[in-house]
C-alpha atoms as a PDB file:
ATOM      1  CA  UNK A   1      38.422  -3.533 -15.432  1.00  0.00           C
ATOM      2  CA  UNK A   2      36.661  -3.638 -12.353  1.00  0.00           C
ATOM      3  CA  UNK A   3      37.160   0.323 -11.954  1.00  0.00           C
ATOM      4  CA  UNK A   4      35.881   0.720 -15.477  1.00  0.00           C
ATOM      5  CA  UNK A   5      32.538  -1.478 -14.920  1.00  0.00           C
ATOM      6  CA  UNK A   6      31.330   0.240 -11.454  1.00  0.00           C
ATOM      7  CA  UNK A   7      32.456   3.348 -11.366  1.00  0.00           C
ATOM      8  CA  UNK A   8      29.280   4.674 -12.389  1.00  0.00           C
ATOM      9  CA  UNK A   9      27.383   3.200 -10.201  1.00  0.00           C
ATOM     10  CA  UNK A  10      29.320   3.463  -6.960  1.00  0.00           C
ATOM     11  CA  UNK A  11      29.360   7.571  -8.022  1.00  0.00           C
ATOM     12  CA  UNK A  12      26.236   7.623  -8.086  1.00  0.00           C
ATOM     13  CA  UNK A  13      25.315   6.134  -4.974  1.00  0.00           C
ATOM     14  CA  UNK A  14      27.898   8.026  -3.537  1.00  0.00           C
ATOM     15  CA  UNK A  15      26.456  11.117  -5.277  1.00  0.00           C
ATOM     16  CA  UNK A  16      22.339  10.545  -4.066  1.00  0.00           C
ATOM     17  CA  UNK A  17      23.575   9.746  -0.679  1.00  0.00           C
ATOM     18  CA  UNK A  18      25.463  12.941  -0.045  1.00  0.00           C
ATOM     19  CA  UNK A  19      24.008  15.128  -2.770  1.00  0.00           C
ATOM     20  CA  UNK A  20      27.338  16.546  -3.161  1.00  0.00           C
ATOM     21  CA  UNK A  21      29.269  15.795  -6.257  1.00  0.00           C
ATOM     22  CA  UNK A  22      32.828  16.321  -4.695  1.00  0.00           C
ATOM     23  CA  UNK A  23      31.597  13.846  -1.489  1.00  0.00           C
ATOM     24  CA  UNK A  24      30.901  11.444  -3.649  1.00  0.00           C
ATOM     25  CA  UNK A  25      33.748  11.521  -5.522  1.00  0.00           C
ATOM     26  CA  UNK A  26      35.371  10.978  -1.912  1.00  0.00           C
ATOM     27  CA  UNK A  27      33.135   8.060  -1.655  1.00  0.00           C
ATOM     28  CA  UNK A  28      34.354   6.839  -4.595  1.00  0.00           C
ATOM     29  CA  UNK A  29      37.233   6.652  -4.176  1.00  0.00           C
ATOM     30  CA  UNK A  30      37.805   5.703  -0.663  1.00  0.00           C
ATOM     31  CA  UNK A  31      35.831   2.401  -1.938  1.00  0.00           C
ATOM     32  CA  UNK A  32      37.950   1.877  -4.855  1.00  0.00           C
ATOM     33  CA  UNK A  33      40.998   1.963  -2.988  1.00  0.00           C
ATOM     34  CA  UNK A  34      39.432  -0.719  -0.144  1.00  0.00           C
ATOM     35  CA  UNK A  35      38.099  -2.625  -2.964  1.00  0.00           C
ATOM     36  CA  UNK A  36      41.609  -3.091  -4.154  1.00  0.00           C
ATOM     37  CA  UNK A  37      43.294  -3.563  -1.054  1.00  0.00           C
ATOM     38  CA  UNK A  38      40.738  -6.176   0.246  1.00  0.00           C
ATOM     39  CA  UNK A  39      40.065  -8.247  -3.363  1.00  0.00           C
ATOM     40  CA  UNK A  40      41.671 -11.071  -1.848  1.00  0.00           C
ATOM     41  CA  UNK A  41      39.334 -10.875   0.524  1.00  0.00           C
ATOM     42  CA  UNK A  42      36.392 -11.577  -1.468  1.00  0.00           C
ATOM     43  CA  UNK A  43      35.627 -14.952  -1.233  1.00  0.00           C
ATOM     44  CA  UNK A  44      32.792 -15.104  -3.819  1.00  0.00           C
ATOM     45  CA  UNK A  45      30.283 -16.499  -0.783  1.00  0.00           C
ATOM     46  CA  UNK A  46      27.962 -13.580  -2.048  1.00  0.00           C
ATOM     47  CA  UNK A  47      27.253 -11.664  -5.925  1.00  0.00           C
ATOM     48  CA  UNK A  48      30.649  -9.589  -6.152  1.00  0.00           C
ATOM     49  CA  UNK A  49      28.196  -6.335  -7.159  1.00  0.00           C
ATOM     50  CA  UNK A  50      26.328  -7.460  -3.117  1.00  0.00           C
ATOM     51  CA  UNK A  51      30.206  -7.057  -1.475  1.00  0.00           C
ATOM     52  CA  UNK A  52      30.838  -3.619  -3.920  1.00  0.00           C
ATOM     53  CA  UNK A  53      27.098  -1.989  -2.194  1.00  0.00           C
ATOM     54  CA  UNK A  54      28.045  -3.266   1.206  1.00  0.00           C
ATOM     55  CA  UNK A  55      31.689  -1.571   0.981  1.00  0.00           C
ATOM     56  CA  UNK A  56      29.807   1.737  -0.643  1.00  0.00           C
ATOM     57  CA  UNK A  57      26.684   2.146   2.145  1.00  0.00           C
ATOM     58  CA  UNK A  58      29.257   1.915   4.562  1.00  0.00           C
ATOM     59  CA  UNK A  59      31.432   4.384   3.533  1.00  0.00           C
ATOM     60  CA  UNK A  60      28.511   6.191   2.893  1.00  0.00           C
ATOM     61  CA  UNK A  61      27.290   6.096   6.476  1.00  0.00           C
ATOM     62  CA  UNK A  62      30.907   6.564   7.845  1.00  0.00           C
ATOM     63  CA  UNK A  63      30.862   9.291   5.810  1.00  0.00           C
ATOM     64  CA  UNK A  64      27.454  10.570   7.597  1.00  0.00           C
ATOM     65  CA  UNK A  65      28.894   9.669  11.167  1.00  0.00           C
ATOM     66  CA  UNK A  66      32.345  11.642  10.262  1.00  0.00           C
ATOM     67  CA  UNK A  67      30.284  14.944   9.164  1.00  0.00           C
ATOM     68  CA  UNK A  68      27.165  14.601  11.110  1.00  0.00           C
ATOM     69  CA  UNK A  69      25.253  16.708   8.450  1.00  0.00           C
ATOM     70  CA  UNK A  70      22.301  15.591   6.347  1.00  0.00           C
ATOM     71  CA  UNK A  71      22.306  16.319   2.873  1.00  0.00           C
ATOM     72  CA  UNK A  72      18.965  16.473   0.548  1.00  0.00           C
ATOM     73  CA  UNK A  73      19.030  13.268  -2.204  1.00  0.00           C
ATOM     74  CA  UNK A  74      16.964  11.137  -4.391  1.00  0.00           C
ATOM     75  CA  UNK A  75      15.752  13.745  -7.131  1.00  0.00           C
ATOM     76  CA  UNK A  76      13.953  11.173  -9.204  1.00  0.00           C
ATOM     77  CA  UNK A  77      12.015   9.779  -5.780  1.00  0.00           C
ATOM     78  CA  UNK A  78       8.642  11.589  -7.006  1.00  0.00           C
ATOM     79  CA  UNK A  79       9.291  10.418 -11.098  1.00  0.00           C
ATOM     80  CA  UNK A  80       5.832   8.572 -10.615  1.00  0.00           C
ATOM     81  CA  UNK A  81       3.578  11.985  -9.559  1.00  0.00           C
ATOM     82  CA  UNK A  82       5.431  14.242 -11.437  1.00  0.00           C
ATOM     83  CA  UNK A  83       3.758  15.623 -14.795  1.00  0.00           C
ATOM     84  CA  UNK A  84       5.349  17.516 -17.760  1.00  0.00           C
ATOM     85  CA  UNK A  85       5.989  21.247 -17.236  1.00  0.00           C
ATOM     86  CA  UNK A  86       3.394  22.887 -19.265  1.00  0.00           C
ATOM     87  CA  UNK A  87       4.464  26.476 -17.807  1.00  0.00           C
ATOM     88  CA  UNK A  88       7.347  28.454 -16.059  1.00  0.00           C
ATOM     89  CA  UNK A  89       4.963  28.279 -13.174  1.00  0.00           C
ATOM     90  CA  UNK A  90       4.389  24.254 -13.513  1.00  0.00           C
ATOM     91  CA  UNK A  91       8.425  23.932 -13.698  1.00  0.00           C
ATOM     92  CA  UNK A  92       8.448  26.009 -10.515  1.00  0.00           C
ATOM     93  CA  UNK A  93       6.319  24.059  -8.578  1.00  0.00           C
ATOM     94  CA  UNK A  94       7.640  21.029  -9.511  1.00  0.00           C
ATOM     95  CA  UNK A  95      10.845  21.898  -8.564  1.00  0.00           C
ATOM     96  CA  UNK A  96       9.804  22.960  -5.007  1.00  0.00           C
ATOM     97  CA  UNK A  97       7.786  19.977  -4.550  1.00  0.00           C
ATOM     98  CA  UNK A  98      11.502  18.033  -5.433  1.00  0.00           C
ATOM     99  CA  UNK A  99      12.931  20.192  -3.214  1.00  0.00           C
ATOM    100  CA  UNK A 100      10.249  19.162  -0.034  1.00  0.00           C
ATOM    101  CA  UNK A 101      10.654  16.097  -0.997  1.00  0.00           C
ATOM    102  CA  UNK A 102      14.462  15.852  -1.477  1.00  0.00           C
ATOM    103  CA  UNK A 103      14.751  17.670   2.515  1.00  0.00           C
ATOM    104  CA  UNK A 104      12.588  15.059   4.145  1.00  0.00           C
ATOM    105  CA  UNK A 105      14.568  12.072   2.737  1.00  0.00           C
ATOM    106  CA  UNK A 106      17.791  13.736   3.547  1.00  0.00           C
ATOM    107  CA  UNK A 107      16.726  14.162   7.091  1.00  0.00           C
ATOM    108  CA  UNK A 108      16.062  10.631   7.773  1.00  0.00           C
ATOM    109  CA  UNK A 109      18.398   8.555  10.292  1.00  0.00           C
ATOM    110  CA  UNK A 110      21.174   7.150   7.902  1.00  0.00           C
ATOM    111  CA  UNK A 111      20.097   3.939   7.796  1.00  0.00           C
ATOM    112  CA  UNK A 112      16.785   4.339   6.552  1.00  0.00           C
ATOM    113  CA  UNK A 113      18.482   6.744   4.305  1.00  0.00           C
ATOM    114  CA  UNK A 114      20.775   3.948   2.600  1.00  0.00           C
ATOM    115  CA  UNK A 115      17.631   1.848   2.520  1.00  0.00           C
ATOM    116  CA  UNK A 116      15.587   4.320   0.369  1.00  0.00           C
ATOM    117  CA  UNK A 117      18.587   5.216  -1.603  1.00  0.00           C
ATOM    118  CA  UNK A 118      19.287   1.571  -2.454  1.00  0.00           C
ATOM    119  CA  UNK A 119      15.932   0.509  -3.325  1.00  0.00           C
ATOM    120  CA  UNK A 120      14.148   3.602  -5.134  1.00  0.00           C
ATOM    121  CA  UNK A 121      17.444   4.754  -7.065  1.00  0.00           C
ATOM    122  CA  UNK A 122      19.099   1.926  -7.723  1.00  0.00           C
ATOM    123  CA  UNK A 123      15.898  -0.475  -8.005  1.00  0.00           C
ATOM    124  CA  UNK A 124      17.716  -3.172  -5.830  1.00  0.00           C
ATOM    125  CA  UNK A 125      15.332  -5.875  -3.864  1.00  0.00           C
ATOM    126  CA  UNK A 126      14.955  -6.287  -0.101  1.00  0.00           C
ATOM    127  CA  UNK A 127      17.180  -9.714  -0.930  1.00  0.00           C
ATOM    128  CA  UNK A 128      20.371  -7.752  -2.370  1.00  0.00           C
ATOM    129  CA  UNK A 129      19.964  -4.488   0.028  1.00  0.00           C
ATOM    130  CA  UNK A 130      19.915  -7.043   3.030  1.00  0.00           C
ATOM    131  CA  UNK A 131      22.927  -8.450   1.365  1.00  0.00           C
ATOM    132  CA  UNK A 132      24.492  -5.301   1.196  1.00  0.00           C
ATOM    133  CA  UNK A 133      24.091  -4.077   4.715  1.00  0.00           C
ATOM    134  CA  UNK A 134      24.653  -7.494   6.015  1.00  0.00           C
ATOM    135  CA  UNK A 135      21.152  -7.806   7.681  1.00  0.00           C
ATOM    136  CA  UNK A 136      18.091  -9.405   7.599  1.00  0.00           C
ATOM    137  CA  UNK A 137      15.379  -9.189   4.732  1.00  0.00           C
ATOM    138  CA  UNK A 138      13.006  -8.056   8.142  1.00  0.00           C
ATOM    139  CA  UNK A 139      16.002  -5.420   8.805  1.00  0.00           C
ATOM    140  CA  UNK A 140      15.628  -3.681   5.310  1.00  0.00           C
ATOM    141  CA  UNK A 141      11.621  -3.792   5.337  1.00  0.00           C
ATOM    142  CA  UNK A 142      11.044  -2.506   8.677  1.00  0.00           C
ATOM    143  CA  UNK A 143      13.821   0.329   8.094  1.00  0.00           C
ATOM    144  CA  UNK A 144      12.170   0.831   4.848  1.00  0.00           C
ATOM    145  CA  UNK A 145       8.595   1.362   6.481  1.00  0.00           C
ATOM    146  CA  UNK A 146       9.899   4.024   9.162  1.00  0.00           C
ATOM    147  CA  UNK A 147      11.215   5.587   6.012  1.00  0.00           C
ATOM    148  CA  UNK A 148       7.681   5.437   4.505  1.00  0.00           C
ATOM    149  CA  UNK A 149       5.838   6.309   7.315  1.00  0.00           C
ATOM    150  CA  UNK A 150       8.517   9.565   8.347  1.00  0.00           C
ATOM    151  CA  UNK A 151       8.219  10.800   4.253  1.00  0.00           C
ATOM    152  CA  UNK A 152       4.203   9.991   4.504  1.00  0.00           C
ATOM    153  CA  UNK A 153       3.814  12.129   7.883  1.00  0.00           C
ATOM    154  CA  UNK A 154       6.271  15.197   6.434  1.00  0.00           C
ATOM    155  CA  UNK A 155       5.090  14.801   3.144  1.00  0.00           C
ATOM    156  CA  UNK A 156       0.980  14.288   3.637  1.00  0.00           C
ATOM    157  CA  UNK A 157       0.738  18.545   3.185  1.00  0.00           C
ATOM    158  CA  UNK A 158       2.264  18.073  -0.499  1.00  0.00           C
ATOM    159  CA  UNK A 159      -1.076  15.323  -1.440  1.00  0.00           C
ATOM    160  CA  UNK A 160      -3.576  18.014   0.180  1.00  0.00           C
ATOM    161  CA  UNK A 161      -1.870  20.517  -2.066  1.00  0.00           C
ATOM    162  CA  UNK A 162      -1.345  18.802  -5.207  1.00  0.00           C
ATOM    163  CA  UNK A 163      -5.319  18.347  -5.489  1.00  0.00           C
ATOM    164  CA  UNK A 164      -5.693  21.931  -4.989  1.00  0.00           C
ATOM    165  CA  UNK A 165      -2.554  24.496  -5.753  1.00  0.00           C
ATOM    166  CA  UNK A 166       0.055  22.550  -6.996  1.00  0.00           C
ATOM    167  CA  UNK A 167       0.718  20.396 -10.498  1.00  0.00           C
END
């Protein structure tokens, strides 16, 4: 039961944080199989779904340590500038613009990564990522605010842009 009720989820975390379907399948699994071997473990001191993200972002960023690769993620990060395609040329641009935008947040240290995965993809609060990660609600906010201010810097060329050139 428990398989069948997160499985979705902890794919798809997997899957934004590595950008790779077969990684995250890895992911996946590695935290099923250490969510079954250390059930007894949980002592319900915390929301069973907090324990579940804590065991994924740290596979996740064991994962990054092991490869020591960055992988692009979070395609629907830019859902709230993007416009309907109107032309070949709009869908082009818009998919480039993804693509900048997708680069910068795979290039950022892993755990602001985790931090902008966890809060823009899967909507959670400072509260339950700082659960997750076991570490402060300050932790999560300044993390997320060197994420902000890296994608702002890398990213300012795309605002300039969009006003002129691009959709």
């Amino acid at each position: 039961m428990l398989f069948e009720a997160h499985r979705d989820k902890v794919y798809s975390i997997g899957l934004r944080y590595s950008g790779d379907a077969a990684v995250a399948m890895d992911i996946a699994q590695d935290v099923f199989l250490k969510l079954f071997a250390c059930i007894k473990d949980f002592r319900g001191q915390s929301r069973f779904e907090s324990w579940l993200y804590r065991m994924v972002a740290n596979r996740c960023l064991d994962h990054q340590r092991q490869r020591r690769r960055l992988m692009p993620l979070v395609e629907d990060l830019l859902d709230g500038i993007r416009r309907r395609p109107e032309s070949v040329l709009d869908d082009l641009l818009r998919a480039e613009l993804e693509r900048d935008v997708q680069n910068v947040v795979g290039s950022l240290p892993p755990e602001q990564r985790i931090v902008v995965v966890l809060r823009y993809t899967e909507g959670l609060s400072y509260d339950e990522i700082a659960e997750a990660l076991n570490c402060s609600r300050g932790t999560v906010g300044s993390r997320l605010n060197r994420a902000h201010a890296v994608l702002e810097r890398r990213l300012s060329h795309l605002r300039v842009e969009r006003g002129g050139n691009r959709a």
